[in-house]
ModelCIF file with pLDDT and N, C-alpha, C, O atoms, coordinates in Angstrom:
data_MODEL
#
_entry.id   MODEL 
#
_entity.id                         1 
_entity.type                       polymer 
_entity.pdbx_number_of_molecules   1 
#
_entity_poly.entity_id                      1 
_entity_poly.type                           'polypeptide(L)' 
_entity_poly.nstd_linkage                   no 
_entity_poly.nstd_monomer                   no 
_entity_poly.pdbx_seq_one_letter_code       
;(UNK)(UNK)(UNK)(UNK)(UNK)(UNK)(UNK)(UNK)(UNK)(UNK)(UNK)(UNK)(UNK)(UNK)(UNK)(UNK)
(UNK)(UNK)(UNK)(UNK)(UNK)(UNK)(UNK)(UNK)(UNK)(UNK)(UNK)(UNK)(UNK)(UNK)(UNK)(UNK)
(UNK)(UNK)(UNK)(UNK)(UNK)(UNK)(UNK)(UNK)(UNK)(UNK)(UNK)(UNK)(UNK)
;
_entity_poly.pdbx_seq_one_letter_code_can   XXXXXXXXXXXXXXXXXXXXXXXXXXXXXXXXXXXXXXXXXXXXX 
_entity_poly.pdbx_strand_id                 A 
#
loop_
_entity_poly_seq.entity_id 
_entity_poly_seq.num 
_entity_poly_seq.mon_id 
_entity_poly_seq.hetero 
1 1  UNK n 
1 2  UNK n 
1 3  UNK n 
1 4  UNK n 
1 5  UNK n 
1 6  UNK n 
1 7  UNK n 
1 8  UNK n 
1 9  UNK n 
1 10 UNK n 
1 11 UNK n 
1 12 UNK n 
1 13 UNK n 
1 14 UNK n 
1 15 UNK n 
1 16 UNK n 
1 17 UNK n 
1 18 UNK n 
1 19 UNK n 
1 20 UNK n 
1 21 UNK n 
1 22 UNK n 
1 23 UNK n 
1 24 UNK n 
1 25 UNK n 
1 26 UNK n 
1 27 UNK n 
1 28 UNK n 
1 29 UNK n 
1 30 UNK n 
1 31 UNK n 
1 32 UNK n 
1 33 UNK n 
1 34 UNK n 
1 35 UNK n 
1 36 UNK n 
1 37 UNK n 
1 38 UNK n 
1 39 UNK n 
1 40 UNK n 
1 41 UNK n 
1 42 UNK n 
1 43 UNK n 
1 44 UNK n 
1 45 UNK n 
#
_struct_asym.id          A 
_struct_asym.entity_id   1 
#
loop_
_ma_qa_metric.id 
_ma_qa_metric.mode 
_ma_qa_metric.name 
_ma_qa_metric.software_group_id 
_ma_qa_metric.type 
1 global pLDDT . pLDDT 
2 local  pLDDT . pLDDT 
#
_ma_qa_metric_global.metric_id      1 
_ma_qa_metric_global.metric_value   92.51 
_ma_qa_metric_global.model_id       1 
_ma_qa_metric_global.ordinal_id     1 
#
loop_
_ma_qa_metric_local.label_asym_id 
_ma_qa_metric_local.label_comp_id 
_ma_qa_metric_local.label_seq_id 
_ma_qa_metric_local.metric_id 
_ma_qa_metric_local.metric_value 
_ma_qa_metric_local.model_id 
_ma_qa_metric_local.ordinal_id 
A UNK 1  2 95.00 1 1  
A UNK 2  2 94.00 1 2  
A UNK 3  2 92.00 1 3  
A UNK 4  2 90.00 1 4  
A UNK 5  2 91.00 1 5  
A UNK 6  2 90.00 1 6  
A UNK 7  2 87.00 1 7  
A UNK 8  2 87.00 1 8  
A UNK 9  2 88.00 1 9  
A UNK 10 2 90.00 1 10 
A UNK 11 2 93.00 1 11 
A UNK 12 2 93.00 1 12 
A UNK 13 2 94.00 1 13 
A UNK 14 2 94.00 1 14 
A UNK 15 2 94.00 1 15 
A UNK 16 2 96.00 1 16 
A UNK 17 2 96.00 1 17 
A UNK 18 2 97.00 1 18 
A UNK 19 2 96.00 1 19 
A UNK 20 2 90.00 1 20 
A UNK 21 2 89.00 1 21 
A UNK 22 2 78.00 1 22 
A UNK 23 2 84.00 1 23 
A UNK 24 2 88.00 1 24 
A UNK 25 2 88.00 1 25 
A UNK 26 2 92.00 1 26 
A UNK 27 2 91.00 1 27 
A UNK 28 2 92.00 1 28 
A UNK 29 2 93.00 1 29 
A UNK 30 2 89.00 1 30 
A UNK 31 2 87.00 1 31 
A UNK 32 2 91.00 1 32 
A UNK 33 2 91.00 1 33 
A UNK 34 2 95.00 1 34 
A UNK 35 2 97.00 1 35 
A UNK 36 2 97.00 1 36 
A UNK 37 2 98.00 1 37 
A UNK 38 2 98.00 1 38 
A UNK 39 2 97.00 1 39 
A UNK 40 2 98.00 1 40 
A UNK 41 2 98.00 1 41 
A UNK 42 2 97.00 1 42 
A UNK 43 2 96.00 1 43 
A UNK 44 2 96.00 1 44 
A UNK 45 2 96.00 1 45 
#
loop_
_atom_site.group_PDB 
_atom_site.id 
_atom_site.type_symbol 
_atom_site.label_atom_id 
_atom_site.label_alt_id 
_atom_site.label_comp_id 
_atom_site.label_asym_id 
_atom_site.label_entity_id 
_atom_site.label_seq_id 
_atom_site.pdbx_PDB_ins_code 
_atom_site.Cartn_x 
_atom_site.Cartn_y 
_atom_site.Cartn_z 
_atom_site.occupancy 
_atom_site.B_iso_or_equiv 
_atom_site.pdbx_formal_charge 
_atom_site.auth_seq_id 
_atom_site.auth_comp_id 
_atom_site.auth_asym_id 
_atom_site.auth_atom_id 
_atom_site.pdbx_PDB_model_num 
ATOM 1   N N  . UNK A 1 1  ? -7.513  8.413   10.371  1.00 95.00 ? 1  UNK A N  1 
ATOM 2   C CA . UNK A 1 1  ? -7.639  8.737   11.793  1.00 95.00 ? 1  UNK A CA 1 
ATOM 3   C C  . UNK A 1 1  ? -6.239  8.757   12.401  1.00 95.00 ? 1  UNK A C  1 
ATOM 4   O O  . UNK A 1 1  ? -5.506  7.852   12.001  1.00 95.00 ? 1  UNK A O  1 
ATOM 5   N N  . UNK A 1 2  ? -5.789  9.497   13.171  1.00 94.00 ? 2  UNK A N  1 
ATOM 6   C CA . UNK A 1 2  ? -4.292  9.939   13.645  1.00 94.00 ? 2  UNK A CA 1 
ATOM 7   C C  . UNK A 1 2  ? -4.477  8.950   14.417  1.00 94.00 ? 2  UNK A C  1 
ATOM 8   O O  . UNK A 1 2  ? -5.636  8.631   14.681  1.00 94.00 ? 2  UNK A O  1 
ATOM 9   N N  . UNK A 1 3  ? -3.292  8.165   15.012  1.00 92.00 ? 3  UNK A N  1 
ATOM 10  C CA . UNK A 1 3  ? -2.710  7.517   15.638  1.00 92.00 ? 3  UNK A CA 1 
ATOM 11  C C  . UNK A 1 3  ? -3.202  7.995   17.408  1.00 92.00 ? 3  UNK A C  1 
ATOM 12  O O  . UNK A 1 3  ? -3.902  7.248   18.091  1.00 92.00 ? 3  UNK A O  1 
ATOM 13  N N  . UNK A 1 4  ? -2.871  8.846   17.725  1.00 90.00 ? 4  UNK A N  1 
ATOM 14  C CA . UNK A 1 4  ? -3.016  9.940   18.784  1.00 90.00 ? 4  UNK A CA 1 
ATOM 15  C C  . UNK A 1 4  ? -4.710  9.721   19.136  1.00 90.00 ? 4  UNK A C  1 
ATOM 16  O O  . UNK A 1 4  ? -5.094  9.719   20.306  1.00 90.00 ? 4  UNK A O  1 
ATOM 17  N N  . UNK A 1 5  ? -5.765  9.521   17.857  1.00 91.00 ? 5  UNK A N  1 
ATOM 18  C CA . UNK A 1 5  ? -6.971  9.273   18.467  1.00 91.00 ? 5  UNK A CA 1 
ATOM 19  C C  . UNK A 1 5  ? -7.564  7.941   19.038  1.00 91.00 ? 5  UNK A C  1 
ATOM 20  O O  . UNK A 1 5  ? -8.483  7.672   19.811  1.00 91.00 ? 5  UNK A O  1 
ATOM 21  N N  . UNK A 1 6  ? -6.749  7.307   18.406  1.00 90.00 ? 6  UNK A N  1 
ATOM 22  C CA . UNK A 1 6  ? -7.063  5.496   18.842  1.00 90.00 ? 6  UNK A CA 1 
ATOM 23  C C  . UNK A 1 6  ? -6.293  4.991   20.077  1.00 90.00 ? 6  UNK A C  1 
ATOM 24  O O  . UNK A 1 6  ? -5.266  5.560   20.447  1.00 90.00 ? 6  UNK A O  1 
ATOM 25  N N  . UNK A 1 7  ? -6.793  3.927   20.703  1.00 87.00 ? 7  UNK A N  1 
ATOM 26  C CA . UNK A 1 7  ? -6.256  3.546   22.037  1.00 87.00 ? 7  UNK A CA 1 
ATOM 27  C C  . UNK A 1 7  ? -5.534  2.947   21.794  1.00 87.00 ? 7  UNK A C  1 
ATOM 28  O O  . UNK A 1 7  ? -5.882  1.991   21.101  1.00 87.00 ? 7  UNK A O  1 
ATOM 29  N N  . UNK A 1 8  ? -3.831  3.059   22.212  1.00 87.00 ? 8  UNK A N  1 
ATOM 30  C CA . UNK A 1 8  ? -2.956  1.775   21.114  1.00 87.00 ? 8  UNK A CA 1 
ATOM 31  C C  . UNK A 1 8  ? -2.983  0.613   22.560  1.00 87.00 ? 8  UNK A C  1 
ATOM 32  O O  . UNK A 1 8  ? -3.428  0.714   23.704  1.00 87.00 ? 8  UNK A O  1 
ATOM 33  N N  . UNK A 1 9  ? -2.405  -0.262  21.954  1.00 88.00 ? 9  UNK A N  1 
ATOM 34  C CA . UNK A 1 9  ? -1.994  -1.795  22.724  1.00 88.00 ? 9  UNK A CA 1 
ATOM 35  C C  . UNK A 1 9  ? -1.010  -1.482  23.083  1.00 88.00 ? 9  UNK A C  1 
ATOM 36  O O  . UNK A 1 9  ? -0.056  -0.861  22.613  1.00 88.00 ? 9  UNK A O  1 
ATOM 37  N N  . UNK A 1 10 ? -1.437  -2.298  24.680  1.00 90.00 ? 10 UNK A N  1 
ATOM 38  C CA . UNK A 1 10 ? 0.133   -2.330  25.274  1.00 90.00 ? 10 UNK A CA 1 
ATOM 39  C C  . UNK A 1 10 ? 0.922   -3.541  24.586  1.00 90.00 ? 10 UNK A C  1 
ATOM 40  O O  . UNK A 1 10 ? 0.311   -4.607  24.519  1.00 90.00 ? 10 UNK A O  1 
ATOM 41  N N  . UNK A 1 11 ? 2.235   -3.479  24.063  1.00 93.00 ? 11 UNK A N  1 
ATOM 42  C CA . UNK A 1 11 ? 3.149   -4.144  23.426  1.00 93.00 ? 11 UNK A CA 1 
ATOM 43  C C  . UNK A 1 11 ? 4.073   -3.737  23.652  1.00 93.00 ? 11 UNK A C  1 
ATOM 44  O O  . UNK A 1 11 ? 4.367   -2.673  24.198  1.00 93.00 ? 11 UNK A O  1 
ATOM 45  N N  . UNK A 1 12 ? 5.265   -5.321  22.874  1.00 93.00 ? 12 UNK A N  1 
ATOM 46  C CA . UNK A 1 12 ? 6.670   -4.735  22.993  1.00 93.00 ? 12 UNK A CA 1 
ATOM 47  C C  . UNK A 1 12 ? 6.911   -4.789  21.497  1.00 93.00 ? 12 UNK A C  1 
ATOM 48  O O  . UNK A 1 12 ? 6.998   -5.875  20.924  1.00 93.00 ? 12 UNK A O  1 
ATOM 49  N N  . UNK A 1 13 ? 7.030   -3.527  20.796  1.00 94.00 ? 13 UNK A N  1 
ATOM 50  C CA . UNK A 1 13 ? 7.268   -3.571  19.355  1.00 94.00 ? 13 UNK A CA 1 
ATOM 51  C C  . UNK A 1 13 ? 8.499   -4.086  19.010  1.00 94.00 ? 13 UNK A C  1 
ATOM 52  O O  . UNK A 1 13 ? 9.592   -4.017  19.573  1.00 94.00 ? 13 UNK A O  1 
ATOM 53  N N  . UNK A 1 14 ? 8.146   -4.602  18.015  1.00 94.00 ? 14 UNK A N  1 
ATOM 54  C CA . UNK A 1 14 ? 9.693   -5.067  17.062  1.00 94.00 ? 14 UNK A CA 1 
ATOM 55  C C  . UNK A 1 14 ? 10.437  -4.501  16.342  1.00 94.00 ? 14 UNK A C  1 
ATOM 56  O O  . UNK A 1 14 ? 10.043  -4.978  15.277  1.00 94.00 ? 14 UNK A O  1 
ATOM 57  N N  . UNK A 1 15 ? 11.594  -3.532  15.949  1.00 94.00 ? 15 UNK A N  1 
ATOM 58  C CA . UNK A 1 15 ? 12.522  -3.187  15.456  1.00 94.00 ? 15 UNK A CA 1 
ATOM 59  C C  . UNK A 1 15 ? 12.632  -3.628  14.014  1.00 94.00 ? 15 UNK A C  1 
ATOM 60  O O  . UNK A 1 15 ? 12.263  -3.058  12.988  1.00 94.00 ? 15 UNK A O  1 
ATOM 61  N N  . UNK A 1 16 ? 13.169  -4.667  14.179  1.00 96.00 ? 16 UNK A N  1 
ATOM 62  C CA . UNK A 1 16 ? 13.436  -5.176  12.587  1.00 96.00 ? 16 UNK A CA 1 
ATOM 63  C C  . UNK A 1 16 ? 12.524  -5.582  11.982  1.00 96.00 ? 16 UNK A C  1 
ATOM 64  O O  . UNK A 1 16 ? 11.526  -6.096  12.487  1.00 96.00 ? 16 UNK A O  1 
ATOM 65  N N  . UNK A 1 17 ? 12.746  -5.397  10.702  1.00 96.00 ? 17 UNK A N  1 
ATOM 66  C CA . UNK A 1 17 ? 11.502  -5.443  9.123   1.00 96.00 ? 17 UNK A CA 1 
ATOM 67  C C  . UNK A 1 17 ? 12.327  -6.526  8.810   1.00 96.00 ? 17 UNK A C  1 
ATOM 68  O O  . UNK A 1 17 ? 13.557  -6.480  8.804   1.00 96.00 ? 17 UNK A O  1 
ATOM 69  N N  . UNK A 1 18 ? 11.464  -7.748  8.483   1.00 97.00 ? 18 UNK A N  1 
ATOM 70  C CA . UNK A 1 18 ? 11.711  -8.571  7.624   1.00 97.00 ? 18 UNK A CA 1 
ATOM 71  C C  . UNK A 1 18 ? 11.949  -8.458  6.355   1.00 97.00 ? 18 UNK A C  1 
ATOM 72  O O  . UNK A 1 18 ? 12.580  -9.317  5.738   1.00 97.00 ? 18 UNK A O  1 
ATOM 73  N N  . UNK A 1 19 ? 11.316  -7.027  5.633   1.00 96.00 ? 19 UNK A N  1 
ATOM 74  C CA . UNK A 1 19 ? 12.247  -6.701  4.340   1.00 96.00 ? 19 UNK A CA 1 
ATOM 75  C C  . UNK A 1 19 ? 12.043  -4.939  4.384   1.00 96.00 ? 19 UNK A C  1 
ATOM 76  O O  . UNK A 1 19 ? 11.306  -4.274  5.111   1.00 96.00 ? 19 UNK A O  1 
ATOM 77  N N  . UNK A 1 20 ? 12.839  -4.571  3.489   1.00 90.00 ? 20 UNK A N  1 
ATOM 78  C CA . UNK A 1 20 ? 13.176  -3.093  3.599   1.00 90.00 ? 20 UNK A CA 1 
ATOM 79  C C  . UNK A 1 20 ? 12.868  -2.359  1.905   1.00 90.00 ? 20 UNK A C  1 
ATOM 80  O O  . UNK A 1 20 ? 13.674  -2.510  0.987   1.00 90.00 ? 20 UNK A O  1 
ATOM 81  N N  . UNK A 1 21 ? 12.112  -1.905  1.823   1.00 89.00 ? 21 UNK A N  1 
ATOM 82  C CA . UNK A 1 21 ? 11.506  -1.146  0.425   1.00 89.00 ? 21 UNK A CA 1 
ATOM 83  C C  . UNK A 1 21 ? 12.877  0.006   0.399   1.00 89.00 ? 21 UNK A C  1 
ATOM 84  O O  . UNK A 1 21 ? 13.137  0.717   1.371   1.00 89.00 ? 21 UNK A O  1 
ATOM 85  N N  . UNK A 1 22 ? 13.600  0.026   -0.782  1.00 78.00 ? 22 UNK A N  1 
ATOM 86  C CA . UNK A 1 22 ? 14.682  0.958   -0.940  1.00 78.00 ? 22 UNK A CA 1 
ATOM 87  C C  . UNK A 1 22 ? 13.455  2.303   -1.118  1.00 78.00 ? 22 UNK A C  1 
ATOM 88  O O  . UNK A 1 22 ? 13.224  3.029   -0.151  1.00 78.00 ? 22 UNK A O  1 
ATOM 89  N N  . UNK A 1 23 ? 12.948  2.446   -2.060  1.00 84.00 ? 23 UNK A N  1 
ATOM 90  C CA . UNK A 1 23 ? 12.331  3.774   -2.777  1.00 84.00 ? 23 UNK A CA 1 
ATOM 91  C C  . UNK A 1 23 ? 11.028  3.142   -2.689  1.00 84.00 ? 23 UNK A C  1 
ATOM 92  O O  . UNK A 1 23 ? 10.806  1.986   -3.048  1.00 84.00 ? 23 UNK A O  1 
ATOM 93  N N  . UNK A 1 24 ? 9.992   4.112   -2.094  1.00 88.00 ? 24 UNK A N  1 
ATOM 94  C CA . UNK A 1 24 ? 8.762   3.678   -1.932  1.00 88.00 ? 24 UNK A CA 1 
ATOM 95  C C  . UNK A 1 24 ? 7.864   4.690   -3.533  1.00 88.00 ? 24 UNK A C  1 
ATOM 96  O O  . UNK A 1 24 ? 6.727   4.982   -3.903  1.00 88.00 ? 24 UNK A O  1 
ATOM 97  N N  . UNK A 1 25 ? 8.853   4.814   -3.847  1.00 88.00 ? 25 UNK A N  1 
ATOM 98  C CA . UNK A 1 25 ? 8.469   5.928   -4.870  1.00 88.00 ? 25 UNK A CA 1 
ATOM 99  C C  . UNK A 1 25 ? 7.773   4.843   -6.668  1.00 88.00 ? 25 UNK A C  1 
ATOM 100 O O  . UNK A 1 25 ? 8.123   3.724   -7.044  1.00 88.00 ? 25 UNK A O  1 
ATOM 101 N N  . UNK A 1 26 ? 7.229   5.369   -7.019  1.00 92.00 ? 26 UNK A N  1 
ATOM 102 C CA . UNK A 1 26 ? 6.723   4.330   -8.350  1.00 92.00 ? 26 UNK A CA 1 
ATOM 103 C C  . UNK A 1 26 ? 6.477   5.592   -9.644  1.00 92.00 ? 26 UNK A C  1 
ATOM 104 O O  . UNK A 1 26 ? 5.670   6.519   -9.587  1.00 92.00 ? 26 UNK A O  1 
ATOM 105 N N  . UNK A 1 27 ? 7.073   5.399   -10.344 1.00 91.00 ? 27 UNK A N  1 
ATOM 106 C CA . UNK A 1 27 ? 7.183   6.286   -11.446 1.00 91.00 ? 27 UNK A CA 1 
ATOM 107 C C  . UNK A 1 27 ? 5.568   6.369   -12.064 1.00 91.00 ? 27 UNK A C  1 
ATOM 108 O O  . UNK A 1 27 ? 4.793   5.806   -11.291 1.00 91.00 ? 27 UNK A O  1 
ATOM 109 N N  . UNK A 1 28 ? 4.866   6.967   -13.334 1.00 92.00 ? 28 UNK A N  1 
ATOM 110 C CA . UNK A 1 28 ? 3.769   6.642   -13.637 1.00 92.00 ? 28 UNK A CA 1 
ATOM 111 C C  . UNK A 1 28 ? 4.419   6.149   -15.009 1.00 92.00 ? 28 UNK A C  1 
ATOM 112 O O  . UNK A 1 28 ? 5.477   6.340   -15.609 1.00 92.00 ? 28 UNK A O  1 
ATOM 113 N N  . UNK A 1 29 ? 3.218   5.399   -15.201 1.00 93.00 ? 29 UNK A N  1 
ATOM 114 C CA . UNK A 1 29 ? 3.871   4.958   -17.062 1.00 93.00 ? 29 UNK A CA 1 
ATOM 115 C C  . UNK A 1 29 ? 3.163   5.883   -17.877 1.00 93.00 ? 29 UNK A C  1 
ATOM 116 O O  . UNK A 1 29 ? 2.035   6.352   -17.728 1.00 93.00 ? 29 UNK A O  1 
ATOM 117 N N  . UNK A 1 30 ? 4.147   6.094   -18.902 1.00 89.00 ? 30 UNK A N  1 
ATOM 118 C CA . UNK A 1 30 ? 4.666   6.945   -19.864 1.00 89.00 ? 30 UNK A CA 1 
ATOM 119 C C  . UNK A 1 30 ? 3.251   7.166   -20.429 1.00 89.00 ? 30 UNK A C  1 
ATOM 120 O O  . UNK A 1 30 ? 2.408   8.038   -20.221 1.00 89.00 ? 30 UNK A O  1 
ATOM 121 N N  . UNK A 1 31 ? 3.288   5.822   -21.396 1.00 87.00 ? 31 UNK A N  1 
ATOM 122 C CA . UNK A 1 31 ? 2.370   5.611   -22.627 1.00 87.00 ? 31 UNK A CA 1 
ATOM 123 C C  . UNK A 1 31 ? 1.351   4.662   -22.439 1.00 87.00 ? 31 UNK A C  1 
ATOM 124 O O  . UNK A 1 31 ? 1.479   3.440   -22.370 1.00 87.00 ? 31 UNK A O  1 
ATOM 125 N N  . UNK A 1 32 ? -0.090  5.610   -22.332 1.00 91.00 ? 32 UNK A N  1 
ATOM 126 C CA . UNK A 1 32 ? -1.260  5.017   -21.612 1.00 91.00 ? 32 UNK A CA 1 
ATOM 127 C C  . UNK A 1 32 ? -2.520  4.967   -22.935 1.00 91.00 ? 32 UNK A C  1 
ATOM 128 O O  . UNK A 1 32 ? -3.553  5.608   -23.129 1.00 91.00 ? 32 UNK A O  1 
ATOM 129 N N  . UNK A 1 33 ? -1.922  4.027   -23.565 1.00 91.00 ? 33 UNK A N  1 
ATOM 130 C CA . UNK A 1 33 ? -2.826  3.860   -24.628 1.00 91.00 ? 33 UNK A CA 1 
ATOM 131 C C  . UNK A 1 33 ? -3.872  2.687   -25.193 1.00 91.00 ? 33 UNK A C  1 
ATOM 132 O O  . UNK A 1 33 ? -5.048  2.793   -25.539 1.00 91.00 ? 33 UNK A O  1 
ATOM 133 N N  . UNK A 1 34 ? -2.693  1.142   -25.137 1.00 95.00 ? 34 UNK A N  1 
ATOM 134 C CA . UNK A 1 34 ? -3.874  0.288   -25.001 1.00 95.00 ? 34 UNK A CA 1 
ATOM 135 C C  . UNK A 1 34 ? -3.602  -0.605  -23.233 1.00 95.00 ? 34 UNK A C  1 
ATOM 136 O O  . UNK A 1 34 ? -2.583  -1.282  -23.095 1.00 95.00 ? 34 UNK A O  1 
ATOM 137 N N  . UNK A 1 35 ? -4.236  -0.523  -22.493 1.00 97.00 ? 35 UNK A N  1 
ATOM 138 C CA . UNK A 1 35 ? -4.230  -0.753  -21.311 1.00 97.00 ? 35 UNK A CA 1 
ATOM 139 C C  . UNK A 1 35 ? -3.801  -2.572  -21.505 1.00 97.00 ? 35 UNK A C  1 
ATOM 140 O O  . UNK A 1 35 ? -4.306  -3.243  -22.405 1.00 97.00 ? 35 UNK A O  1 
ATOM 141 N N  . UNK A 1 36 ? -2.736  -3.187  -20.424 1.00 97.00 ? 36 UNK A N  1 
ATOM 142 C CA . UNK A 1 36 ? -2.459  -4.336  -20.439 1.00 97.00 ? 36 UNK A CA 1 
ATOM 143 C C  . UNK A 1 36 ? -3.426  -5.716  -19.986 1.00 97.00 ? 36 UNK A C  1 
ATOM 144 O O  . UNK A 1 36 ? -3.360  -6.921  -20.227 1.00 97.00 ? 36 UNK A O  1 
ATOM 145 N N  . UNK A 1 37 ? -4.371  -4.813  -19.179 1.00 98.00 ? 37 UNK A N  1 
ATOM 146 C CA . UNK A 1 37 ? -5.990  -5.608  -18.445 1.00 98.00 ? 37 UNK A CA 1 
ATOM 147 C C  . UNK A 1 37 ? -6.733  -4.375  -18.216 1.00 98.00 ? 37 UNK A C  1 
ATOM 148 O O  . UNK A 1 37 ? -6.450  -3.192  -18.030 1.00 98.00 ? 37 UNK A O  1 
ATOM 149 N N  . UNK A 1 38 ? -8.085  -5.287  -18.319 1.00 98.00 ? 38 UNK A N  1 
ATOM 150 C CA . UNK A 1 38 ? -8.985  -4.046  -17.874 1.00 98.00 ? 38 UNK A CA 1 
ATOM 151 C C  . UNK A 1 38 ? -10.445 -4.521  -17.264 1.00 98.00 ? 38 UNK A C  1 
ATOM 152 O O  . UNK A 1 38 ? -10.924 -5.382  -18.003 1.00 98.00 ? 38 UNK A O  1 
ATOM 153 N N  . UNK A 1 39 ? -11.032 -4.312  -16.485 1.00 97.00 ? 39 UNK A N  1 
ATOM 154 C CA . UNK A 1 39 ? -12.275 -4.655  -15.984 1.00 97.00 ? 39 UNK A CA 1 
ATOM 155 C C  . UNK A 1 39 ? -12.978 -3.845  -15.696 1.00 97.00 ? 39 UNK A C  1 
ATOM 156 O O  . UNK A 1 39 ? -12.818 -2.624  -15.677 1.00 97.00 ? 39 UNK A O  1 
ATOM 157 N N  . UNK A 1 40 ? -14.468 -4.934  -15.256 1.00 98.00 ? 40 UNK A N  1 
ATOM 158 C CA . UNK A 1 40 ? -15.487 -3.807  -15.229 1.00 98.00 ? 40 UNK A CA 1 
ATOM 159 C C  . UNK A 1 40 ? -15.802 -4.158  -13.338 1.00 98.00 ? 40 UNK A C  1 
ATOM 160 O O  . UNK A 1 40 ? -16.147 -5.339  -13.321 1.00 98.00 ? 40 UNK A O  1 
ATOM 161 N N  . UNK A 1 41 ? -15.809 -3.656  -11.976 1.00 98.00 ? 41 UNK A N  1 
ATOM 162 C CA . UNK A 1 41 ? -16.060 -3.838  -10.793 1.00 98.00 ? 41 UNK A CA 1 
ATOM 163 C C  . UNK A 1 41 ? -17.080 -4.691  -10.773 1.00 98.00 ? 41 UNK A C  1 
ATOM 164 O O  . UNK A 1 41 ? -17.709 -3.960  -11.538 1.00 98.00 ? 41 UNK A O  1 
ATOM 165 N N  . UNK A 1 42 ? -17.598 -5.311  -10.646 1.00 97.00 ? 42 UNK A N  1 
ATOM 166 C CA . UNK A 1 42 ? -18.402 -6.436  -9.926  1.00 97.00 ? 42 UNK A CA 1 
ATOM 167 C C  . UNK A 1 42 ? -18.422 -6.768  -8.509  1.00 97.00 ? 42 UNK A C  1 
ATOM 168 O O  . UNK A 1 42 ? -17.495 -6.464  -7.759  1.00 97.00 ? 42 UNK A O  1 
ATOM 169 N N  . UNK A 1 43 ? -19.717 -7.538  -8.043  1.00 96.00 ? 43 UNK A N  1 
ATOM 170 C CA . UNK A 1 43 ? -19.404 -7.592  -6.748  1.00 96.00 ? 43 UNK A CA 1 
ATOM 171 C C  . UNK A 1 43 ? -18.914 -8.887  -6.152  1.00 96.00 ? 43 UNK A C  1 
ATOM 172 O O  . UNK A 1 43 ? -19.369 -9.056  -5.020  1.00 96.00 ? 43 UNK A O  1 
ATOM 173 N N  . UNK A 1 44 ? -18.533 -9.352  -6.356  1.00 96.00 ? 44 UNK A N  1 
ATOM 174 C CA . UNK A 1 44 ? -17.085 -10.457 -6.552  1.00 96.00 ? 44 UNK A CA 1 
ATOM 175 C C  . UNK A 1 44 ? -15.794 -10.100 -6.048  1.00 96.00 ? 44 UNK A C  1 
ATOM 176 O O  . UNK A 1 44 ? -15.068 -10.912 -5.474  1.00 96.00 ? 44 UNK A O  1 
ATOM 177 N N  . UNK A 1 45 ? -15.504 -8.951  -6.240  1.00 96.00 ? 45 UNK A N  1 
ATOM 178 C CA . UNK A 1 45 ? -14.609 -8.013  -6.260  1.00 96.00 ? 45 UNK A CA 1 
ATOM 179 C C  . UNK A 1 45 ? -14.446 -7.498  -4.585  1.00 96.00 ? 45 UNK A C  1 
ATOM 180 O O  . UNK A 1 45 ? -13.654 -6.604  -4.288  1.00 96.00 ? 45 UNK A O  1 
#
């Protein structure tokens, strides 16, 4: 939902990030053969 459709709060926003992500970017892995974990969804979950 765009920003533009929701009613925002009146606030005084904050500027600074307590931490800063250099590259939000995540490579995929290569070699997808025996998986490191694996599950089945439950409703636990």
């Amino acid at each position: 939902v765009p920003c533009a459709k929701i009613d925002q709060p009146e606030i005084d926003f904050i500027g600074e990030h307590a931490a800063d992500c250099a590259d939000w970017r995540v490579e995929t892995v290569c070699e997808k053969t025996i998986p490191a974990f694996s599950l089945k969804i439950a409703n636990s979950e």
